[in-house]
Every structure is written in C-alpha cells, then in structure tokens.
N, C-alpha and C. Protein backbone atom coordinates (compact mmCIF):
# COMPACT_ATOMS: atom_id res chain seq x y z
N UNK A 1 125.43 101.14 78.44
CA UNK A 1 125.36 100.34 79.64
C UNK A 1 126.12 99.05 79.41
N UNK A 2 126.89 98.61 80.65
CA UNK A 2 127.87 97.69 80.11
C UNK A 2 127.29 96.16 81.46
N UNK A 3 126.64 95.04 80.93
CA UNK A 3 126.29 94.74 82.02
C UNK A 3 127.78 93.27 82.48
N UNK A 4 127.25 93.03 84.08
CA UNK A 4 128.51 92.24 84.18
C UNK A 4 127.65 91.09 84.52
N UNK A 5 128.69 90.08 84.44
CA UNK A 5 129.00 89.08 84.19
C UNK A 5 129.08 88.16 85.92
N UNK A 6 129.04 88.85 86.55
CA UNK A 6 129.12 88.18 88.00
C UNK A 6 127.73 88.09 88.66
N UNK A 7 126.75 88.28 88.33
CA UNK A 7 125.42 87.91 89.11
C UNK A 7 125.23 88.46 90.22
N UNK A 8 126.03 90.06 90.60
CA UNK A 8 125.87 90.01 91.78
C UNK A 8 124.73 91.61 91.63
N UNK A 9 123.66 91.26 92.32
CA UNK A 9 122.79 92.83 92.43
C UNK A 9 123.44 94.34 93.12
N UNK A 10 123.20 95.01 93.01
CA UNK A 10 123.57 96.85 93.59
C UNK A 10 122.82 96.90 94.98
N UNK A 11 121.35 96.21 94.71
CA UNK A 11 120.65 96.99 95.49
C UNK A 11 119.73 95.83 95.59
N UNK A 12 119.06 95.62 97.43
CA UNK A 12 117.74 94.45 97.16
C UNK A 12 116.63 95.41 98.29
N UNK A 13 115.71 95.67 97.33
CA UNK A 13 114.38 95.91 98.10
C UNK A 13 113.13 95.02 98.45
N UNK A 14 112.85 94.75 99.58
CA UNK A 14 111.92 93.61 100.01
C UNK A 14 110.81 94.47 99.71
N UNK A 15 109.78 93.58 99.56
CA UNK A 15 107.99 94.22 99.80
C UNK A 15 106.96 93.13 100.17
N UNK A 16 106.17 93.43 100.79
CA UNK A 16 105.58 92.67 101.58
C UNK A 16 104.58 91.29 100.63
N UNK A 17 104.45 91.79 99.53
CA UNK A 17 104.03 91.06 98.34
C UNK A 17 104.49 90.75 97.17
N UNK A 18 104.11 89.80 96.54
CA UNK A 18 104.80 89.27 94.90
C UNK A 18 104.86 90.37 94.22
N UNK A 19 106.00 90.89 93.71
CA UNK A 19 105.77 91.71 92.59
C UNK A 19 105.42 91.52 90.87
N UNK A 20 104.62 91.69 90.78
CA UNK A 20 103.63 91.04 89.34
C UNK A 20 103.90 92.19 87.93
N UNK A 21 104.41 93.42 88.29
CA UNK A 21 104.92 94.50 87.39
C UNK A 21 105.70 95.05 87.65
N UNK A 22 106.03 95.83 86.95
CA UNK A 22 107.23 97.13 87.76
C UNK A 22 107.52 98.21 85.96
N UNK A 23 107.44 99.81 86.57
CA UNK A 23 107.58 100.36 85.81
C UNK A 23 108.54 101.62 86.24
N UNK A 24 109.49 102.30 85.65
CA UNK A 24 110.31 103.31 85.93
C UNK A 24 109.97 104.56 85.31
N UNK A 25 109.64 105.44 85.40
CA UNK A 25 109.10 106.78 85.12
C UNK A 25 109.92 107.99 86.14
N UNK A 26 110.97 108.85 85.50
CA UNK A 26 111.81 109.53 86.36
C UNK A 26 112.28 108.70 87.64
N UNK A 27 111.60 109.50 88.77
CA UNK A 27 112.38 108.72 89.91
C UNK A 27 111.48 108.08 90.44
N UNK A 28 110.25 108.01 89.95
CA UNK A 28 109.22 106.79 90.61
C UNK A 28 109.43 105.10 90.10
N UNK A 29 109.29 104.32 90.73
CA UNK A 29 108.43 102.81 90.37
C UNK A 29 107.45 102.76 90.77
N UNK A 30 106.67 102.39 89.68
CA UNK A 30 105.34 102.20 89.84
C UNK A 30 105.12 100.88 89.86
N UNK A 31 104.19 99.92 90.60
CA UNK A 31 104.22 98.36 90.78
C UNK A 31 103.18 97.95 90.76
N UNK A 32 102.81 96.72 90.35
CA UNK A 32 101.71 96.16 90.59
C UNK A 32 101.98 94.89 91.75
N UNK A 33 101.54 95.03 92.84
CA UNK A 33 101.81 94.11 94.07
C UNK A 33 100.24 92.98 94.21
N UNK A 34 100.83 91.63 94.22
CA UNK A 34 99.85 90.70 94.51
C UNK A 34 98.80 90.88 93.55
N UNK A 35 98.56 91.38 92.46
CA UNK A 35 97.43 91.16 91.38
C UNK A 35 96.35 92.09 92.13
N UNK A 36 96.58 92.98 93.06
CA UNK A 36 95.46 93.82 93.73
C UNK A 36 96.51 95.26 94.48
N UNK A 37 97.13 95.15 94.61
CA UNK A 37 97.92 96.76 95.09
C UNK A 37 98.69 97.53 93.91
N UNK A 38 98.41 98.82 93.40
CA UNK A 38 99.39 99.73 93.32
C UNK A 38 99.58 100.19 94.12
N UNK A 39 101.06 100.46 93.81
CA UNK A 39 102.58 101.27 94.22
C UNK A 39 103.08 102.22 93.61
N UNK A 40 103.31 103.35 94.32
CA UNK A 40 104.48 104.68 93.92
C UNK A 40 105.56 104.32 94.47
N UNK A 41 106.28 104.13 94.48
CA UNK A 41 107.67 103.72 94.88
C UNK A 41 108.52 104.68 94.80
N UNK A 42 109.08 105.71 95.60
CA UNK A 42 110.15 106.86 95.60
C UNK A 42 111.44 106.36 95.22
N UNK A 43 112.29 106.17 93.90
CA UNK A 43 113.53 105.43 93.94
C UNK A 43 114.57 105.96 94.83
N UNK A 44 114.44 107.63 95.24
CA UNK A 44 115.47 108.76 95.67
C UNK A 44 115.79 108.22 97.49
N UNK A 45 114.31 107.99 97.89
CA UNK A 45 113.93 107.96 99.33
C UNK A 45 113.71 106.64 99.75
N UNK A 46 113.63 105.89 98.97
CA UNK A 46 113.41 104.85 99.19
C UNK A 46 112.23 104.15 99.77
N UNK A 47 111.30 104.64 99.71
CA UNK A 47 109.87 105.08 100.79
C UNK A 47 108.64 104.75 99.80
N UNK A 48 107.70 103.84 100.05
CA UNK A 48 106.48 104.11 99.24
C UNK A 48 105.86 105.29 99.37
N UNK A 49 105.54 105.86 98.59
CA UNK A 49 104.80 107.22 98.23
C UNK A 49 103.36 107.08 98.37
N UNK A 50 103.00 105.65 97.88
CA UNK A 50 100.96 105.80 97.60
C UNK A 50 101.09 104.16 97.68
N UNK A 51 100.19 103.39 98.36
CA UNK A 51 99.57 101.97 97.97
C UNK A 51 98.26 102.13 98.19
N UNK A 52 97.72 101.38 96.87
CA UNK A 52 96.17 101.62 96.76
C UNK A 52 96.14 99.69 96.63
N UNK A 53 94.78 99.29 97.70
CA UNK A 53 94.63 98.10 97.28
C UNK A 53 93.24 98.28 96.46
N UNK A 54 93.02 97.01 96.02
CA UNK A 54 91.91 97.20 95.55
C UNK A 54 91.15 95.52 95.48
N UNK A 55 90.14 95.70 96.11
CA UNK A 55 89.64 94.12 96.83
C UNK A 55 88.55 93.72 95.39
N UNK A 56 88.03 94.34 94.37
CA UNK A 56 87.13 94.28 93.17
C UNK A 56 87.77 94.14 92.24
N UNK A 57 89.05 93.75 91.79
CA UNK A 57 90.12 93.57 90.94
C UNK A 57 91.23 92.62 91.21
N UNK A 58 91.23 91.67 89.97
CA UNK A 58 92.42 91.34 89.91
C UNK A 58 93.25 91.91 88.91
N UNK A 59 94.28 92.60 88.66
CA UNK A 59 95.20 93.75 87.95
C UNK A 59 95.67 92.55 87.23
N UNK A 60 95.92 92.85 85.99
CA UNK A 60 96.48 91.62 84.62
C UNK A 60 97.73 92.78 84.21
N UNK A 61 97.67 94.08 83.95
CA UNK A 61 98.64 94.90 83.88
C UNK A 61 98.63 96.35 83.87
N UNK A 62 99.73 97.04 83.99
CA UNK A 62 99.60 97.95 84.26
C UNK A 62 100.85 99.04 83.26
N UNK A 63 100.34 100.26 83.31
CA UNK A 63 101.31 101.64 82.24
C UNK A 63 101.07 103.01 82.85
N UNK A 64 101.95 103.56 82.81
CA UNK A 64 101.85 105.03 83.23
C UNK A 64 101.99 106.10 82.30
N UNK A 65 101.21 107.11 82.20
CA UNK A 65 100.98 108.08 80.86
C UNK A 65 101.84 109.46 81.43
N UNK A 66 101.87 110.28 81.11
CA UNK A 66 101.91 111.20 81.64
C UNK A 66 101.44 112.06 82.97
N UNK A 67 100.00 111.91 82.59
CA UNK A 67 98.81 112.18 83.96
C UNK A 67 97.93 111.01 84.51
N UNK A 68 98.49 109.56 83.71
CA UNK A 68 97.42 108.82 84.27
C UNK A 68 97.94 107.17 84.92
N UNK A 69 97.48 106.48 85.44
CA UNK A 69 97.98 105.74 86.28
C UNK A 69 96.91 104.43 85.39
N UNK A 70 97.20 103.72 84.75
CA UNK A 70 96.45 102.85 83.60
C UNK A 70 96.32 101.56 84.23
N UNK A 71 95.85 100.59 84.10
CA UNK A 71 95.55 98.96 84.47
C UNK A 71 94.59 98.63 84.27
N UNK A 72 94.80 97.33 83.74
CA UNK A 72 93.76 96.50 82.85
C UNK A 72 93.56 95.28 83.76
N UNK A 73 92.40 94.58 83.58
CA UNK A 73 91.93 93.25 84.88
C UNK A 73 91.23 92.12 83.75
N UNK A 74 90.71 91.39 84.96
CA UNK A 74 90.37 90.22 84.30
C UNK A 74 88.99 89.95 83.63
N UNK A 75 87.96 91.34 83.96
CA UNK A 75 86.98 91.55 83.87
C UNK A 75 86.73 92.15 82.27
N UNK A 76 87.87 92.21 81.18
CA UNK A 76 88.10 92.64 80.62
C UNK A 76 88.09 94.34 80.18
N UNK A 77 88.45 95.20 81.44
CA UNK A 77 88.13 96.62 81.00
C UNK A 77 89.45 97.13 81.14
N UNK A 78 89.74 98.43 80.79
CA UNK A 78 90.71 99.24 80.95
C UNK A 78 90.30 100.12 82.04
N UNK A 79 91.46 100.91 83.18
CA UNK A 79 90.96 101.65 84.11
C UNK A 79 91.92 102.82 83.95
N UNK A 80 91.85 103.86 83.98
CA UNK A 80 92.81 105.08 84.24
C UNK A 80 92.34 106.09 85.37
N UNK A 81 93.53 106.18 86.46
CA UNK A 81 93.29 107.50 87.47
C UNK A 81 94.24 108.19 87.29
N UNK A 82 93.96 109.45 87.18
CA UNK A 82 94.51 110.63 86.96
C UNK A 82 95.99 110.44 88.21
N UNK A 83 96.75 110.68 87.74
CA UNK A 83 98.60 110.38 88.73
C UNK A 83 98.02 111.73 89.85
N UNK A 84 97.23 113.05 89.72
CA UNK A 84 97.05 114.02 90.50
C UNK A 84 95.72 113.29 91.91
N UNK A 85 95.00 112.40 91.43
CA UNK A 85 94.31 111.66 92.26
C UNK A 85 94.77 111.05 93.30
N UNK A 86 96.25 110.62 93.13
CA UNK A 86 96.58 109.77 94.28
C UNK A 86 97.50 110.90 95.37
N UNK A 87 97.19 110.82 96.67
CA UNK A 87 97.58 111.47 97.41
C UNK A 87 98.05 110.36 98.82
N UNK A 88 98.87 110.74 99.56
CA UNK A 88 99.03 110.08 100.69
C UNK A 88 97.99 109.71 101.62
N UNK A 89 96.61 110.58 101.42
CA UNK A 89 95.62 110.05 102.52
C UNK A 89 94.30 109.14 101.96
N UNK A 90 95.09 108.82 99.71
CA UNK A 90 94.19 107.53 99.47
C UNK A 90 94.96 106.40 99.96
N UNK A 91 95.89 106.43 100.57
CA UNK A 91 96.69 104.93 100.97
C UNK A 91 95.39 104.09 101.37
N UNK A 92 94.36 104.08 102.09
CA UNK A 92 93.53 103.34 102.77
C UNK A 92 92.29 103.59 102.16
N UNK A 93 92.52 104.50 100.89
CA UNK A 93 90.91 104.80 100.41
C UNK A 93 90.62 104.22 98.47
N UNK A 94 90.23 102.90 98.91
CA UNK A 94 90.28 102.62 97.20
C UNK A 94 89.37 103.23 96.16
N UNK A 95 88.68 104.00 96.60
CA UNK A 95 87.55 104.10 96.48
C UNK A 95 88.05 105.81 95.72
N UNK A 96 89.00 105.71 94.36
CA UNK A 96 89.09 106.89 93.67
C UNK A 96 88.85 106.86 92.66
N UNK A 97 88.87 108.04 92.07
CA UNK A 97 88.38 108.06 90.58
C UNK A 97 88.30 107.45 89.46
N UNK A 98 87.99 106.50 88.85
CA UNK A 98 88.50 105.99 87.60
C UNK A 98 87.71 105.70 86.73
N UNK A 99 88.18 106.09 85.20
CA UNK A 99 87.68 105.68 84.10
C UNK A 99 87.94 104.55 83.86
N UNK A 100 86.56 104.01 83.30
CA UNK A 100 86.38 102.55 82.77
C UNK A 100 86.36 102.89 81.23
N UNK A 101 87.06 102.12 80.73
CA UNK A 101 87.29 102.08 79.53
C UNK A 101 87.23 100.64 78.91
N UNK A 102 85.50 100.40 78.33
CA UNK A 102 84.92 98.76 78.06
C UNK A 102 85.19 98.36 76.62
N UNK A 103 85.62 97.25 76.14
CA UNK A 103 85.88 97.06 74.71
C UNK A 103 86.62 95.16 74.57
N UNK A 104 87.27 95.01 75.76
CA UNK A 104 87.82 94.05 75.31
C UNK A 104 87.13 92.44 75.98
N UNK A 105 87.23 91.20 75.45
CA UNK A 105 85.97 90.13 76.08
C UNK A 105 87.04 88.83 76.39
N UNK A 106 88.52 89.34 77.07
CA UNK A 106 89.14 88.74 77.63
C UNK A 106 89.81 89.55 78.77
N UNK A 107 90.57 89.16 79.52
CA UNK A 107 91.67 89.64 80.24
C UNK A 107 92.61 90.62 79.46
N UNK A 108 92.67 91.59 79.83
CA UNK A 108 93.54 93.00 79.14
C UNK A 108 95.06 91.87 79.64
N UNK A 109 96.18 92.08 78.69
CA UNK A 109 97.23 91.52 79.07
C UNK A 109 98.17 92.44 79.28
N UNK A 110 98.21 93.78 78.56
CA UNK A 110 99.56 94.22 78.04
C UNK A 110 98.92 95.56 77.45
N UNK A 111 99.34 96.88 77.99
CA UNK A 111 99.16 97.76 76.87
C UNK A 111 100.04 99.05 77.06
N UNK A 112 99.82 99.64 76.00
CA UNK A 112 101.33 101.05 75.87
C UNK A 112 100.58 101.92 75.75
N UNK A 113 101.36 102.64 75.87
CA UNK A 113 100.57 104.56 74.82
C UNK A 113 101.81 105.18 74.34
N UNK A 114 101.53 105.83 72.94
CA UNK A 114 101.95 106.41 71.64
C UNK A 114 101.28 107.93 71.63
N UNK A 115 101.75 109.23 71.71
CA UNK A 115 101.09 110.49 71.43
C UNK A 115 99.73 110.33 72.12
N UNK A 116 98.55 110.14 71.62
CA UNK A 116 97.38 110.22 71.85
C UNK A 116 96.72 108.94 72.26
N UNK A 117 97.20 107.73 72.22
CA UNK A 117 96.50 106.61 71.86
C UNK A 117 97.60 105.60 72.90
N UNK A 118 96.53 104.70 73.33
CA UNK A 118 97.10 103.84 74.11
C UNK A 118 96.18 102.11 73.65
N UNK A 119 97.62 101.67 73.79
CA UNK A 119 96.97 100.24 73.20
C UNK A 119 96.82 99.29 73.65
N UNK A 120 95.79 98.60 73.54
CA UNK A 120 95.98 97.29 74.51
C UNK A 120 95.98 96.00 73.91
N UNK A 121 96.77 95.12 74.69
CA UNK A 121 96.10 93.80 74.00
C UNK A 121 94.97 92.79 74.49
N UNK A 122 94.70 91.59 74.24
CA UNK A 122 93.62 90.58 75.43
C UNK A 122 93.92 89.19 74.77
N UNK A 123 93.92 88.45 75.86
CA UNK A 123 93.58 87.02 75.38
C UNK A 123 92.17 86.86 74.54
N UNK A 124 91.44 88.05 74.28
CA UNK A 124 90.28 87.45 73.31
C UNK A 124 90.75 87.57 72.07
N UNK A 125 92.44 87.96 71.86
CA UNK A 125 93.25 87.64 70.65
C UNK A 125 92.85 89.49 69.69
N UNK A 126 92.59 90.30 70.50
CA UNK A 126 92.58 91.37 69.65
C UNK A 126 93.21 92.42 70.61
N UNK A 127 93.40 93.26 69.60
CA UNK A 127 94.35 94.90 70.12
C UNK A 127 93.49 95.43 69.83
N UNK A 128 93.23 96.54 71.19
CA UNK A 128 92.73 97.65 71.02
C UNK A 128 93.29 98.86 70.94
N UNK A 129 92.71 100.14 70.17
CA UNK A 129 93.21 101.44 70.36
C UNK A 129 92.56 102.46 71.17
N UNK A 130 92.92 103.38 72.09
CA UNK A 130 92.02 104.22 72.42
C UNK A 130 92.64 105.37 72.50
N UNK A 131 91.82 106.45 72.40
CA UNK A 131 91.83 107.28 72.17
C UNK A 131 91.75 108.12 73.55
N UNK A 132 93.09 108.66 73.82
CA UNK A 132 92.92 108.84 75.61
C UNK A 132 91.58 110.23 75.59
N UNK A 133 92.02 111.22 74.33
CA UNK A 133 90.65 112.56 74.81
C UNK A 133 89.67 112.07 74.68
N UNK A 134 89.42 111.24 74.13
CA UNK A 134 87.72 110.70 73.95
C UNK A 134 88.02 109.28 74.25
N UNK A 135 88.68 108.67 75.10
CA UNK A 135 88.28 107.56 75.84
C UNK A 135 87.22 106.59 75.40
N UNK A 136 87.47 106.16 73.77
CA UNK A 136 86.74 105.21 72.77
C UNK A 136 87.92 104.87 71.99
C-alpha cells in the first residue's frame, strides 16, 4: 500500500453519531456509535445492516471474533453476542442475548482475541485472559 501525500479522502460517509470505534472484518464495519450503538455497516452496499442501541451501557470498546460481536463498558464487564443473534428485526430490540463475562474493577479499555482466548485490558491496570469455551 502506497499512501499519498495530498490529504485528499476516496470516500466520506456521514452517520448520525460520533464514531468512537470502527472495525473491518471482510466486507463489514463494525462501529461503535455515541458510546451506546452498535453498527454492521455493509462496505459493498453501503447500507447499515443492524444498529443495536443500548440505553444500560456506556461501550469503552469493542472486537469481533469469528461468531461473536464483543464489548466491554464502564461497569467493568465483558459482553459477547453471538454475530448469528443480530438480525434486521433486532434494529429496535436491545434486549438480545449476551454473555457477561465479570473479572475486571475498572472500565474494560481495549481487548483482542488469539485462537481460543481473548484479552482484555482495564484502567484497574490489569489484563485479562479468557477463555472464549469456558467463558472464565
């Protein structure tokens, strides 16, 4: 990739809120909007696919696994919904599946996944590991 030198963008997509993340996975973006909405973002169509708000959360960050749709808050927990959970008629329904995953006694900031294990970090100054089959 050769980048240039003129400042000028390809492409500008508006959204109705701050964008606070953004992740690329094939042809999706996945987003974290205003510290309370995920986003599927169709890159092909240009079209949101899924917005889930969520009024019991403020989102600190967010990762996408294979099957799971990950974000961490201020409450210090980890959350994962299955990517097969979200459908076009949860747009208006926050109210889906998710594992809570409890361990950390700050704000989740930041976390990845490696093979089996997804990691997080927190302002309570520690990394966690978990273990996505047994979700400990």
């Amino acid at each position: 990739m050769k980048l240039t030198q003129t400042g000028k963008s390809t492409h500008i997509i508006k959204f109705e809120h701050e964008i606070n993340q953004m992740l690329k996975v094939d042809n999706k973006l996945y987003m974290l909007l205003n510290s309370r909405e995920l986003i599927i973002f169709d890159w092909k169509t240009q079209k949101v696919e899924v917005r889930v708000e969520f009024t019991d959360h403020t989102i600190t960050c967010i990762h996408v696994t294979n099957d799971h749709f990950l974000f961490g808050d201020t409450f210090s927990f980890v959350y994962g919904i299955k990517l097969t959970e979200f459908t076009k008629e949860d747009v208006k329904n926050p109210d889906l599946k998710k594992v809570r995953m409890i361990g950390h006694e700050g704000w989740v900031l930041s976390m990845f996944h490696h093979e089996k294990f997804i990691y997080t970090c927190s302002d309570d100054k520690s990394i966690r590991v978990w273990d996505i089959q047994t979700r400990s």
